[in-house]
Protein backbone atom coordinates (compact mmCIF):
# COMPACT_ATOMS: atom_id res chain seq x y z
CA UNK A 1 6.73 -30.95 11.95
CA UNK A 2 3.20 -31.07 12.54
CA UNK A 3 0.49 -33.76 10.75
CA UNK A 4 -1.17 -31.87 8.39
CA UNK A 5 -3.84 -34.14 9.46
CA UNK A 6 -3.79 -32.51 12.40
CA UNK A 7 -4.41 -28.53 10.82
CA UNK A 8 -7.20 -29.99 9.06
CA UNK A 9 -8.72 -31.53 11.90
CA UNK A 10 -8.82 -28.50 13.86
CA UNK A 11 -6.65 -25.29 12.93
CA UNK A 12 -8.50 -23.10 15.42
CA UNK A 13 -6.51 -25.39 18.18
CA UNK A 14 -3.15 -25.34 15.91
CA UNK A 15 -3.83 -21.10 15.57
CA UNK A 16 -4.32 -21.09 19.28
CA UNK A 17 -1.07 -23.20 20.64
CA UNK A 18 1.31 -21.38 18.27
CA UNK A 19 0.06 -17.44 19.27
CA UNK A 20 0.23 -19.22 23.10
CA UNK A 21 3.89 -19.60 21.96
CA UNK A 22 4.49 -16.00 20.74
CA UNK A 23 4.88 -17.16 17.23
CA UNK A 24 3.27 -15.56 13.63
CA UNK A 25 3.10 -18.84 11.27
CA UNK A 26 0.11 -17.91 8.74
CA UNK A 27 -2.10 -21.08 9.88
CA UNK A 28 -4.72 -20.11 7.32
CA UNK A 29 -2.04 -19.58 4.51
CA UNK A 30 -1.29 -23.47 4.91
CA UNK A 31 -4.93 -24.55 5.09
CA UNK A 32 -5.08 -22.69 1.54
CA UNK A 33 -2.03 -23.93 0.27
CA UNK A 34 -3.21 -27.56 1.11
CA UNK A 35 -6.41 -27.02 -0.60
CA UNK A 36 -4.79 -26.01 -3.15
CA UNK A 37 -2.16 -28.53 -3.40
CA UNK A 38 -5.13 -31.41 -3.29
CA UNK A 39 -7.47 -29.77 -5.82
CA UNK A 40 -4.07 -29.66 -8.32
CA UNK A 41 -3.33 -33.35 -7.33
CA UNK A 42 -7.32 -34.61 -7.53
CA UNK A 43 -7.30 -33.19 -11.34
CA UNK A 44 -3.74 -34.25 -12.37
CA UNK A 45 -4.88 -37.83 -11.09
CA UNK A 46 -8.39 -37.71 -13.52
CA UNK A 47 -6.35 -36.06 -16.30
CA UNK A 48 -3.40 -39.12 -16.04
CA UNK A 49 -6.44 -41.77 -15.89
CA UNK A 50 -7.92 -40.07 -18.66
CA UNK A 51 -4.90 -40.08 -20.62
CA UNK A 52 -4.52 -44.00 -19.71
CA UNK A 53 -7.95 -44.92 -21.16
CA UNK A 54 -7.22 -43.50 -24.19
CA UNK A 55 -3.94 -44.95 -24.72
CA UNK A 56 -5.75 -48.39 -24.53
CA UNK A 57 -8.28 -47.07 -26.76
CA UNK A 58 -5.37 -46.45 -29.05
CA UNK A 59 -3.43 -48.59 -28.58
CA UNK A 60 -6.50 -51.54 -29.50
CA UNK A 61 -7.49 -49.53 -32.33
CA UNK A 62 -6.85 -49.92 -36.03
CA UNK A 63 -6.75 -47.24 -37.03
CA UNK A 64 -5.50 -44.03 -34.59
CA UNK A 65 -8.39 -41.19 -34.39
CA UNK A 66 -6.83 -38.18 -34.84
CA UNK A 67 -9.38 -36.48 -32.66
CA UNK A 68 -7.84 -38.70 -29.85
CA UNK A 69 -4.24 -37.98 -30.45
CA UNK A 70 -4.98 -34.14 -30.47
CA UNK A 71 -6.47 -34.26 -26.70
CA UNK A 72 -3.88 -36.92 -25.67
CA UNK A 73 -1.68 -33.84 -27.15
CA UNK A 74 -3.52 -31.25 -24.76
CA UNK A 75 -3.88 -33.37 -21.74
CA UNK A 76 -0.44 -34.32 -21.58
CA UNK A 77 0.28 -30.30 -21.69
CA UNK A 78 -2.30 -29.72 -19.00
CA UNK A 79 -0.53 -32.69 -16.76
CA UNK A 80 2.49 -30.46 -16.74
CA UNK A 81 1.25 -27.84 -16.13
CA UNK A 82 -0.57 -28.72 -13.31
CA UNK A 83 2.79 -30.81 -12.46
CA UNK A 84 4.34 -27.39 -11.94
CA UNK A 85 1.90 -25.52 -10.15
CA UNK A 86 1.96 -28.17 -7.26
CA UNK A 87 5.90 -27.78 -7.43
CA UNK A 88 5.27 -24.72 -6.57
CA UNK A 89 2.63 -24.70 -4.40
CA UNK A 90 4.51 -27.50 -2.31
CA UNK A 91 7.33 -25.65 -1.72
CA UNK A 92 5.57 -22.90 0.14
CA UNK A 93 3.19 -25.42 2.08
CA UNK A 94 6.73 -26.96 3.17
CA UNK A 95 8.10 -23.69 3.87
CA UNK A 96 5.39 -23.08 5.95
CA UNK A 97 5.29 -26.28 7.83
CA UNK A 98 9.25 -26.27 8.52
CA UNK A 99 8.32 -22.84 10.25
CA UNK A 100 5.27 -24.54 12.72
CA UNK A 101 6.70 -24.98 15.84
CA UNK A 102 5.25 -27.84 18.33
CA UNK A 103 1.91 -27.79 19.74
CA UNK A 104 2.33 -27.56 23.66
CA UNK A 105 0.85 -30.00 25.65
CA UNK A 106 -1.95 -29.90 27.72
CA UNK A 107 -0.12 -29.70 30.99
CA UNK A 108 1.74 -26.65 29.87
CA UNK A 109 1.46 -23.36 31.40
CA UNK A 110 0.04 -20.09 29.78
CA UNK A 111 2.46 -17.62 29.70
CA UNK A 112 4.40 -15.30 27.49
CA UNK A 113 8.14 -15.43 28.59
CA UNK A 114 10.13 -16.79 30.93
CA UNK A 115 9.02 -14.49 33.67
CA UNK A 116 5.73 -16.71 33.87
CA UNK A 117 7.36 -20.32 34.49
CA UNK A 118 5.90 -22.36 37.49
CA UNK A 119 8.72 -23.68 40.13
CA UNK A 120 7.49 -27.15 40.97
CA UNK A 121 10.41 -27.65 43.27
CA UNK A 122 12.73 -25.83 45.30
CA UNK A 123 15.05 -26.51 48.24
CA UNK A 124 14.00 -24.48 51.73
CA UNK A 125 17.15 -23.30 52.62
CA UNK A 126 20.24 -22.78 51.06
CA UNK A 127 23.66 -23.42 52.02
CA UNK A 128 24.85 -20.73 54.39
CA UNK A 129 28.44 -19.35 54.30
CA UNK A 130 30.82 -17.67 57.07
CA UNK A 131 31.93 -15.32 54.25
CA UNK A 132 31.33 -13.66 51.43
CA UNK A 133 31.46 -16.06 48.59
CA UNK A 134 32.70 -15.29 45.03
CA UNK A 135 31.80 -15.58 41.56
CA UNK A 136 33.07 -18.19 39.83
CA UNK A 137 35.72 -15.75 37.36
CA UNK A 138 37.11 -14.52 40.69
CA UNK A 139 38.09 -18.30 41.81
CA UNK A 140 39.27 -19.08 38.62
CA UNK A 141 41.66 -16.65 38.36
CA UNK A 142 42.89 -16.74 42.33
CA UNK A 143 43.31 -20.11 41.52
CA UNK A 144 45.13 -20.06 37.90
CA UNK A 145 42.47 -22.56 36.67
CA UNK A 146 40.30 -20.02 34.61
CA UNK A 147 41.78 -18.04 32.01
CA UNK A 148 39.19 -15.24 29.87
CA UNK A 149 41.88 -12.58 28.88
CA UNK A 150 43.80 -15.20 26.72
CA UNK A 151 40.92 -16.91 25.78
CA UNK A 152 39.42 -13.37 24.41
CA UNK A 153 42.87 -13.06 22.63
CA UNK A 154 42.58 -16.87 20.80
CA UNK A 155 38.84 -16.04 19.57
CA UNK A 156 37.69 -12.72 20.87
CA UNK A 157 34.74 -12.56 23.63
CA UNK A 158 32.37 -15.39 25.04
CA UNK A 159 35.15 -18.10 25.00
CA UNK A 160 37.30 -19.62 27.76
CA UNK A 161 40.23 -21.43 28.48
CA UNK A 162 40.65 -23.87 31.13
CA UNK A 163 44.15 -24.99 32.65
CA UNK A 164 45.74 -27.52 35.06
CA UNK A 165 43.33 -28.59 37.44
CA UNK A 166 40.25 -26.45 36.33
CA UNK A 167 40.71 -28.50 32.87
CA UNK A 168 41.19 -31.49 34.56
CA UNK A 169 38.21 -30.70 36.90
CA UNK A 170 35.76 -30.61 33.59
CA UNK A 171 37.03 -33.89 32.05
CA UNK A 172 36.28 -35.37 35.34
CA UNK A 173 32.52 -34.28 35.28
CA UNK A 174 32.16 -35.14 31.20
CA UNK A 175 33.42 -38.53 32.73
CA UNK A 176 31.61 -38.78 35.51
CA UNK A 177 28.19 -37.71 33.57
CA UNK A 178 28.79 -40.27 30.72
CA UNK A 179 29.36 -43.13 33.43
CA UNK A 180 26.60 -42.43 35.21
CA UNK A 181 24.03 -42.32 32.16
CA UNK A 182 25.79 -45.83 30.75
CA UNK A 183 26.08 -47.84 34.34
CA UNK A 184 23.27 -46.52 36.40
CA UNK A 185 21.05 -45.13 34.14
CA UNK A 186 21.25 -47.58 30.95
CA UNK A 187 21.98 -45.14 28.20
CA UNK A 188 23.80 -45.98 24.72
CA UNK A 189 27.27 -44.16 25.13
CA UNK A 190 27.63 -42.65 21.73
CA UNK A 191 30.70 -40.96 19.87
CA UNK A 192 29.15 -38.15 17.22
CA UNK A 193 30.22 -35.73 14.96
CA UNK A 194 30.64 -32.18 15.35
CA UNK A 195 29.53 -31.00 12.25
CA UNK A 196 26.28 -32.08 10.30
CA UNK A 197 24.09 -31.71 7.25
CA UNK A 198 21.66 -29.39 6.56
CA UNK A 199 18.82 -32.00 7.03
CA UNK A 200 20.17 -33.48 9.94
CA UNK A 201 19.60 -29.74 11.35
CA UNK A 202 16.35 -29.45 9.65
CA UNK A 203 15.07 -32.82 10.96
CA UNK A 204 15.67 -31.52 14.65
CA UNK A 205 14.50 -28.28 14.05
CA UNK A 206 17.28 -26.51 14.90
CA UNK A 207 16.76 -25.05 10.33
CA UNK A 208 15.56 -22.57 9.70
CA UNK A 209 14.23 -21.44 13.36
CA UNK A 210 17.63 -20.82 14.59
CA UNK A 211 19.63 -20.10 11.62
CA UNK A 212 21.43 -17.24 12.74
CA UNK A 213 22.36 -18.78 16.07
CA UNK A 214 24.34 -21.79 14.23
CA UNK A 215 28.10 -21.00 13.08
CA UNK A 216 28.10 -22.93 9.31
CA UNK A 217 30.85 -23.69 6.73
CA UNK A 218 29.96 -22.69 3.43
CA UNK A 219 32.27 -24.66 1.02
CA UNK A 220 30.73 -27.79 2.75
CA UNK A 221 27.38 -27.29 3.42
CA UNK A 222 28.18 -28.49 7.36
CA UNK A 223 26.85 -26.84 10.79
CA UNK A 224 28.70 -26.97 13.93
CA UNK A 225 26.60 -28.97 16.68
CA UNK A 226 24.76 -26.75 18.90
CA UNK A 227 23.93 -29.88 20.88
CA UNK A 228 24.12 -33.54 20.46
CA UNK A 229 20.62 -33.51 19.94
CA UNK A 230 20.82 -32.39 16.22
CA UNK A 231 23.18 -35.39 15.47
CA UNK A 232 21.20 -38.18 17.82
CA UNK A 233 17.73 -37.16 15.82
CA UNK A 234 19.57 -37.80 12.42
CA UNK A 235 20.91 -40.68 13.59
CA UNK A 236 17.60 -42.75 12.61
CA UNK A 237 16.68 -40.33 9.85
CA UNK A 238 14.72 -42.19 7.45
CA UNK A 239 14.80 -45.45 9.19
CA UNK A 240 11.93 -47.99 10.30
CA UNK A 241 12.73 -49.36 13.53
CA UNK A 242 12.03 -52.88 13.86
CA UNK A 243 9.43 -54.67 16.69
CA UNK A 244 11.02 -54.82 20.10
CA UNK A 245 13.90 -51.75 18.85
CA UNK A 246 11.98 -49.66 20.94
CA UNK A 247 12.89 -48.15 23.41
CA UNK A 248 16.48 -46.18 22.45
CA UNK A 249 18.16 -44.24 24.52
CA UNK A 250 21.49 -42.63 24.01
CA UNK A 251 23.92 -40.34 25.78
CA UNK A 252 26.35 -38.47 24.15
CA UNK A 253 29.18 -36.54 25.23
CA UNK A 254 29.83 -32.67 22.79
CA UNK A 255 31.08 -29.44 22.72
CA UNK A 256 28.33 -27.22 21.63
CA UNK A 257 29.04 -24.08 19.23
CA UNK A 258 26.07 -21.09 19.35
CA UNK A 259 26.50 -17.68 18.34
CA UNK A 260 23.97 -16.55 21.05
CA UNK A 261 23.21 -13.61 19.05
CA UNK A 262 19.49 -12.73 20.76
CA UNK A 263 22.09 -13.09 24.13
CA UNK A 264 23.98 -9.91 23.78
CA UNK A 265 24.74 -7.79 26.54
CA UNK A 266 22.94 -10.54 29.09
CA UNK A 267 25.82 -12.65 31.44
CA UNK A 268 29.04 -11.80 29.68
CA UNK A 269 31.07 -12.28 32.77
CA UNK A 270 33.00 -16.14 33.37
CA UNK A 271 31.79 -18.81 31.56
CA UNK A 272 27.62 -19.28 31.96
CA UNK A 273 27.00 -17.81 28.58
CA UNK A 274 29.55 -18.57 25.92
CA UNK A 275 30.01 -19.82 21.99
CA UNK A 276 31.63 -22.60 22.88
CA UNK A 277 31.16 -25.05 25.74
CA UNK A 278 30.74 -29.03 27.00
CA UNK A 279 27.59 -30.97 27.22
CA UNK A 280 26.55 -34.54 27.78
CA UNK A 281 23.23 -34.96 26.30
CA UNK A 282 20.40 -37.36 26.55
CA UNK A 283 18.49 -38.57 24.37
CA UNK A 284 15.59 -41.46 23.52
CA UNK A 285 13.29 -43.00 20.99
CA UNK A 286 10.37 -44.40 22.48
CA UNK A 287 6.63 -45.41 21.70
CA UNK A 288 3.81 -42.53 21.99
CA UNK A 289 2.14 -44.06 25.08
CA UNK A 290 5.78 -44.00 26.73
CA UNK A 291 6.76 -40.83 26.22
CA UNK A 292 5.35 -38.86 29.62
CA UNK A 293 6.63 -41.37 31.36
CA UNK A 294 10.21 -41.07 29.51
CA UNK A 295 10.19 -37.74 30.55
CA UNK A 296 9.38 -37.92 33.97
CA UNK A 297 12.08 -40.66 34.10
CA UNK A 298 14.84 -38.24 32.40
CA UNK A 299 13.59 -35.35 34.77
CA UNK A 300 14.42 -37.89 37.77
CA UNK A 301 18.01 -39.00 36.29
CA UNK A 302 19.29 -35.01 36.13
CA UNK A 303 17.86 -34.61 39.74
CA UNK A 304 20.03 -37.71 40.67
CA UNK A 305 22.58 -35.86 39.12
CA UNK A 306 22.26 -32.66 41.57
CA UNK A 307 22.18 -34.61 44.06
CA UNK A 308 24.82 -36.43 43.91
CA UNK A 309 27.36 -33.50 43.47
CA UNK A 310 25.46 -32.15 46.58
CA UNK A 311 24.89 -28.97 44.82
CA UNK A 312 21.04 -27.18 45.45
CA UNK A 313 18.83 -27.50 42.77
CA UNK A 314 15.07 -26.02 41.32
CA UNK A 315 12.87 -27.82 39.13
CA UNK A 316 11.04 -25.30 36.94
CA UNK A 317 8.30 -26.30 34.33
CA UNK A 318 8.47 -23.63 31.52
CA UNK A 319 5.54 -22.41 30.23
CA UNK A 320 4.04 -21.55 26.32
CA UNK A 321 6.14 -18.90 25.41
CA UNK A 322 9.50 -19.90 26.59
CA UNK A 323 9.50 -23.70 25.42
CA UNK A 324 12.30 -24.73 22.62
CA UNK A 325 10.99 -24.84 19.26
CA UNK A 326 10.63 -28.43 18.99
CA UNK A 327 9.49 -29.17 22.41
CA UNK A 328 5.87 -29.85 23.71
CA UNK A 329 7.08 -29.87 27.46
CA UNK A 330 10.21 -28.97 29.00
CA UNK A 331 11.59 -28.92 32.42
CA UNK A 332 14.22 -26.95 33.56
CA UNK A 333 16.87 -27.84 36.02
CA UNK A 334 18.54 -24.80 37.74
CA UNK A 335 21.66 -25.13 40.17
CA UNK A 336 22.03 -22.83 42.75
CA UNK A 337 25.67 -20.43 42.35
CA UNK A 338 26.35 -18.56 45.55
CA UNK A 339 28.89 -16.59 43.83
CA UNK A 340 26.71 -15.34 41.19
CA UNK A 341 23.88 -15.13 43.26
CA UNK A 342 21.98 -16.77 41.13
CA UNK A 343 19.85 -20.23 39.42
CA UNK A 344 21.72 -21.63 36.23
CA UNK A 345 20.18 -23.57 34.11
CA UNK A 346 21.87 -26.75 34.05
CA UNK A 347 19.61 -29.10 31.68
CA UNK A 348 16.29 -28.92 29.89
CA UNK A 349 14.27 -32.16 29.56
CA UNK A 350 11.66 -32.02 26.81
CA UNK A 351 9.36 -34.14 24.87
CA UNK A 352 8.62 -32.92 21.56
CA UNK A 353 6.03 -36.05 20.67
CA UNK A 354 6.45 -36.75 17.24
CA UNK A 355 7.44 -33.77 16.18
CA UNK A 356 10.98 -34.18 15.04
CA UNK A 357 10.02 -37.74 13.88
CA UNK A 358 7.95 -36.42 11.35
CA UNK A 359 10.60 -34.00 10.19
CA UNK A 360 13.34 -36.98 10.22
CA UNK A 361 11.15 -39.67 8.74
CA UNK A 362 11.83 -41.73 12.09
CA UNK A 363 9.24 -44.67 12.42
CA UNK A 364 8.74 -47.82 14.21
CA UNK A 365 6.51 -51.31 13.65
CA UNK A 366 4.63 -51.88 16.75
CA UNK A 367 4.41 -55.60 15.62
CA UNK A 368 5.35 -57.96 13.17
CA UNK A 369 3.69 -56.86 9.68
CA UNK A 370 2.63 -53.58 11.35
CA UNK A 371 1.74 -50.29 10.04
CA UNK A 372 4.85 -48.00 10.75
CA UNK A 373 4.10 -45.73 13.49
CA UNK A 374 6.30 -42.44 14.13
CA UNK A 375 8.25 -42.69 17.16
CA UNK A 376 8.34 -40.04 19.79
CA UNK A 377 11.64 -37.98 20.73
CA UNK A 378 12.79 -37.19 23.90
CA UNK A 379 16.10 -34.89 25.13
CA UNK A 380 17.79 -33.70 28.19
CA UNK A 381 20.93 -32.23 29.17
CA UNK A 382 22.95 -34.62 31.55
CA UNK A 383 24.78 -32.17 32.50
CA UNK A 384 25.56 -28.33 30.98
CA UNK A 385 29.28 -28.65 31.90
CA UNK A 386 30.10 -25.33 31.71
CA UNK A 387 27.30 -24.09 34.32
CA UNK A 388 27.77 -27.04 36.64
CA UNK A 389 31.36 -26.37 36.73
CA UNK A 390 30.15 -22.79 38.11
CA UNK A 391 28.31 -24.43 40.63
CA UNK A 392 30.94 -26.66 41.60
CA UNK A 393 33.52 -24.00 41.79
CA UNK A 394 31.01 -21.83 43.92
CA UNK A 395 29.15 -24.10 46.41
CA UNK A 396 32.31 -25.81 47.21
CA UNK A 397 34.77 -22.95 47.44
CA UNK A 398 36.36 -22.21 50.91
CA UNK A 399 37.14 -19.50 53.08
CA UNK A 400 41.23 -19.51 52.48
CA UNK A 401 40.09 -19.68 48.46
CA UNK A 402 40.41 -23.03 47.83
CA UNK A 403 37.71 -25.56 46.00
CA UNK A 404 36.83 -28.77 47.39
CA UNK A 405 36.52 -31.16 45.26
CA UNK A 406 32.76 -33.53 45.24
CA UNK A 407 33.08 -36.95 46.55
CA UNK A 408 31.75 -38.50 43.57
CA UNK A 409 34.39 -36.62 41.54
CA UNK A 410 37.20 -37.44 42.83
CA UNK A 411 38.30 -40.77 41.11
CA UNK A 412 38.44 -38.58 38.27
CA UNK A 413 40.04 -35.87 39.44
CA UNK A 414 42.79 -37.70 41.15
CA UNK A 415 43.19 -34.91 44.11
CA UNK A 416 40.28 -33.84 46.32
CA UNK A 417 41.19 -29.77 46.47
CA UNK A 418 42.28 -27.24 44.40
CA UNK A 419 44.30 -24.58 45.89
């Protein structure tokens, strides 16, 4: 959520970042609706000191003026009134404001979709093969490791199933990723839930942007986790984190439910875009004057990452119109899939600033007896596991079918091929 502060300040800059972004939030609506709001609040607070002057006057009185009693009578009216109307008026400034996404930051690119992101990095050759490689659905099933036909008869289309060594071959890199994050890169391993609360969801901003997109059980009021980001921001909901807490960060191991609705009839073959799939996600709390930093540090962790499964990789920084609701900058990290012909998307680092501290109530005391500050949010994918066990499958496939196995894979895998 944005400071309201900040509208005031300058809503010309707020009106300009969020048409940059392709959205249609009435900016001028809220600046009315906070005027509004104040005026309502300014004369309830005269009418309630009013009302508190004459009660002493009252109250040290005699005798009790009856010409005092009637306008206590009408000012207490008046204070409801007016108690109501900011109800009201409240609730459709905080509609609003839920709707607002994140300002962009000032290194972001102009640009409408995802057509106009900039490629920072990119590898000058890629890895050459003496035949024609396949898709990643075609390996699986040579190999018996992939399985869509059943899985579309368990839960209908966009789902997958996963046997003997392709199974074991996806444990390996959830493994492999969580190690990594907790023994080289100092991240919190953490165990969440799979289903949340409505203002755990709200307080990432995953509610009520992407609604439709979550899968939700009514009787409970509960949403299924499209990543462990929604639980890991309501983790400190509501919290003040003491001096010296700072900085948190925390990886998290998930499977990830989306309906992908605004998806449909885009990649429906094999497993890159599904309802259901494995992700290790990263995530930290840290001061405002750490955060670029943060995110320059996550970027370099998921490149580590490429690297060492010796799979190609792109760094792409997205522009206005294609960042995340939440975010103010986001990287993306593609792997290259021979098979497919194609980048994946493998993570997306982002920085949202404070934005989903405000709408979680997350703060932090910079020192002892300190104002409480909010903190600033940062979150990365470390890895997609569905996608990166595409570009496993295809950048290490052979010529008599078989899949090698990566080197830093295989104490968890326990063989070094599948054939």
């Amino acid at each position: 959520m944005l400071d309201i502060e900040l509208i005031r300040d300058d809503p010309d800059h707020v009106l300009r970042a969020v048409q940059e972004r392709g959205d249609d939030v009435d900016v001028r609506r809220i600046l009315d609706l906070d005027e509004r709001r104040r005026a309502l609040v300014h004369e309830s607070g005269e009418l309630r000191a009013r009302r508190n002057e004459v009660s002493r006057q009252i109250g040290a009185s005699k005798r009790k003026p009856p010409e005092l009693i009637e306008e206590m009578r009408r000012v207490g009216g008046r204070i409801k009134e007016l108690d109501e109307q900011t109800r009201v008026v409240e609730d459709q400034l905080g509609g609003l404001l839920i709707a607002l996404p994140n300002i962009p930051g000032d290194d972001v690119p102009l640009g409408a979709d995802e057509s106009e992101n900039v490629v920072l990095r990119s590898p000058e050759d890629l890895p050459k093969f003496d035949f024609e490689p396949a898709p990643h659905w075609e390996i699986g099933e040579r190999l018996n490791i992939i399985d869509l036909p059943r899985a579309a008869k368990l839960a209908g289309s966009r789902f997958y199933v996963l046997k003997r060594k392709g199974a074991r071959l996806q444990r390996a890199l959830i493994s492999w990723m969580l190690d990594t994050h907790a023994r080289d890169y100092g991240y919190e391993e953490m165990y969440l839930p799979d289903l949340v609360s409505t203002d755990a969801a709200v307080g990432s901003g995953q509610l009520p942007k992407f609604e439709d997109n979550m899968y939700h059980d009514d009787e409970d009021e509960l949403w299924l986790v499209p990543t462990a980001e929604v639980p890991l921001t309501g983790f400190h909901a509501g919290e003040i984190l003491e001096p010296g807490a700072l900085p948190l960060n925390y990886a998290a191991h998930t499977p990830c439910f989306r309906r992908e609705r605004a998806a449909a009839g885009r990649d429906t073959r094999g497993i890159k875009r599904v309802h259901q799939f494995e992700k290790v996600e990263m995530y930290k709390l840290v001061e405002p004057e750490r955060s670029d930093a943060e995110l320059e540090t996550m970027l370099a962790q998921v490149e580590d990452m490429c690297v060492r499964l010796g799979i190609p990789h792109r760094v792409k920084l997205l522009c206005a119109g294609d960042l995340g609701f939440a975010a103010a900058m986001t990287y993306d990290i593609e792997m290259w899939a021979p098979g497919c012909g194609e980048w994946l998307e493998v993570s997306s680092c982002s920085t949202c600033g404070d934005f989903q501290a405000r709408r979680a109530n997350i703060r932090y005391r910079p020192g002892p007896g300190a104002r409480p500050r909010f903190v600033h949010t940062l979150n990365g994918s470390g890895l997609g596991v569905a996608r990166t066990l595409i570009a496993v499958l295809e950048n290490y496939q052979q010529a008599d079918g078989s899949v090698v196995v990566p080197d830093v894979l295989r104490p968890y895998t326990g063989f070094d091929v599948i054939e």
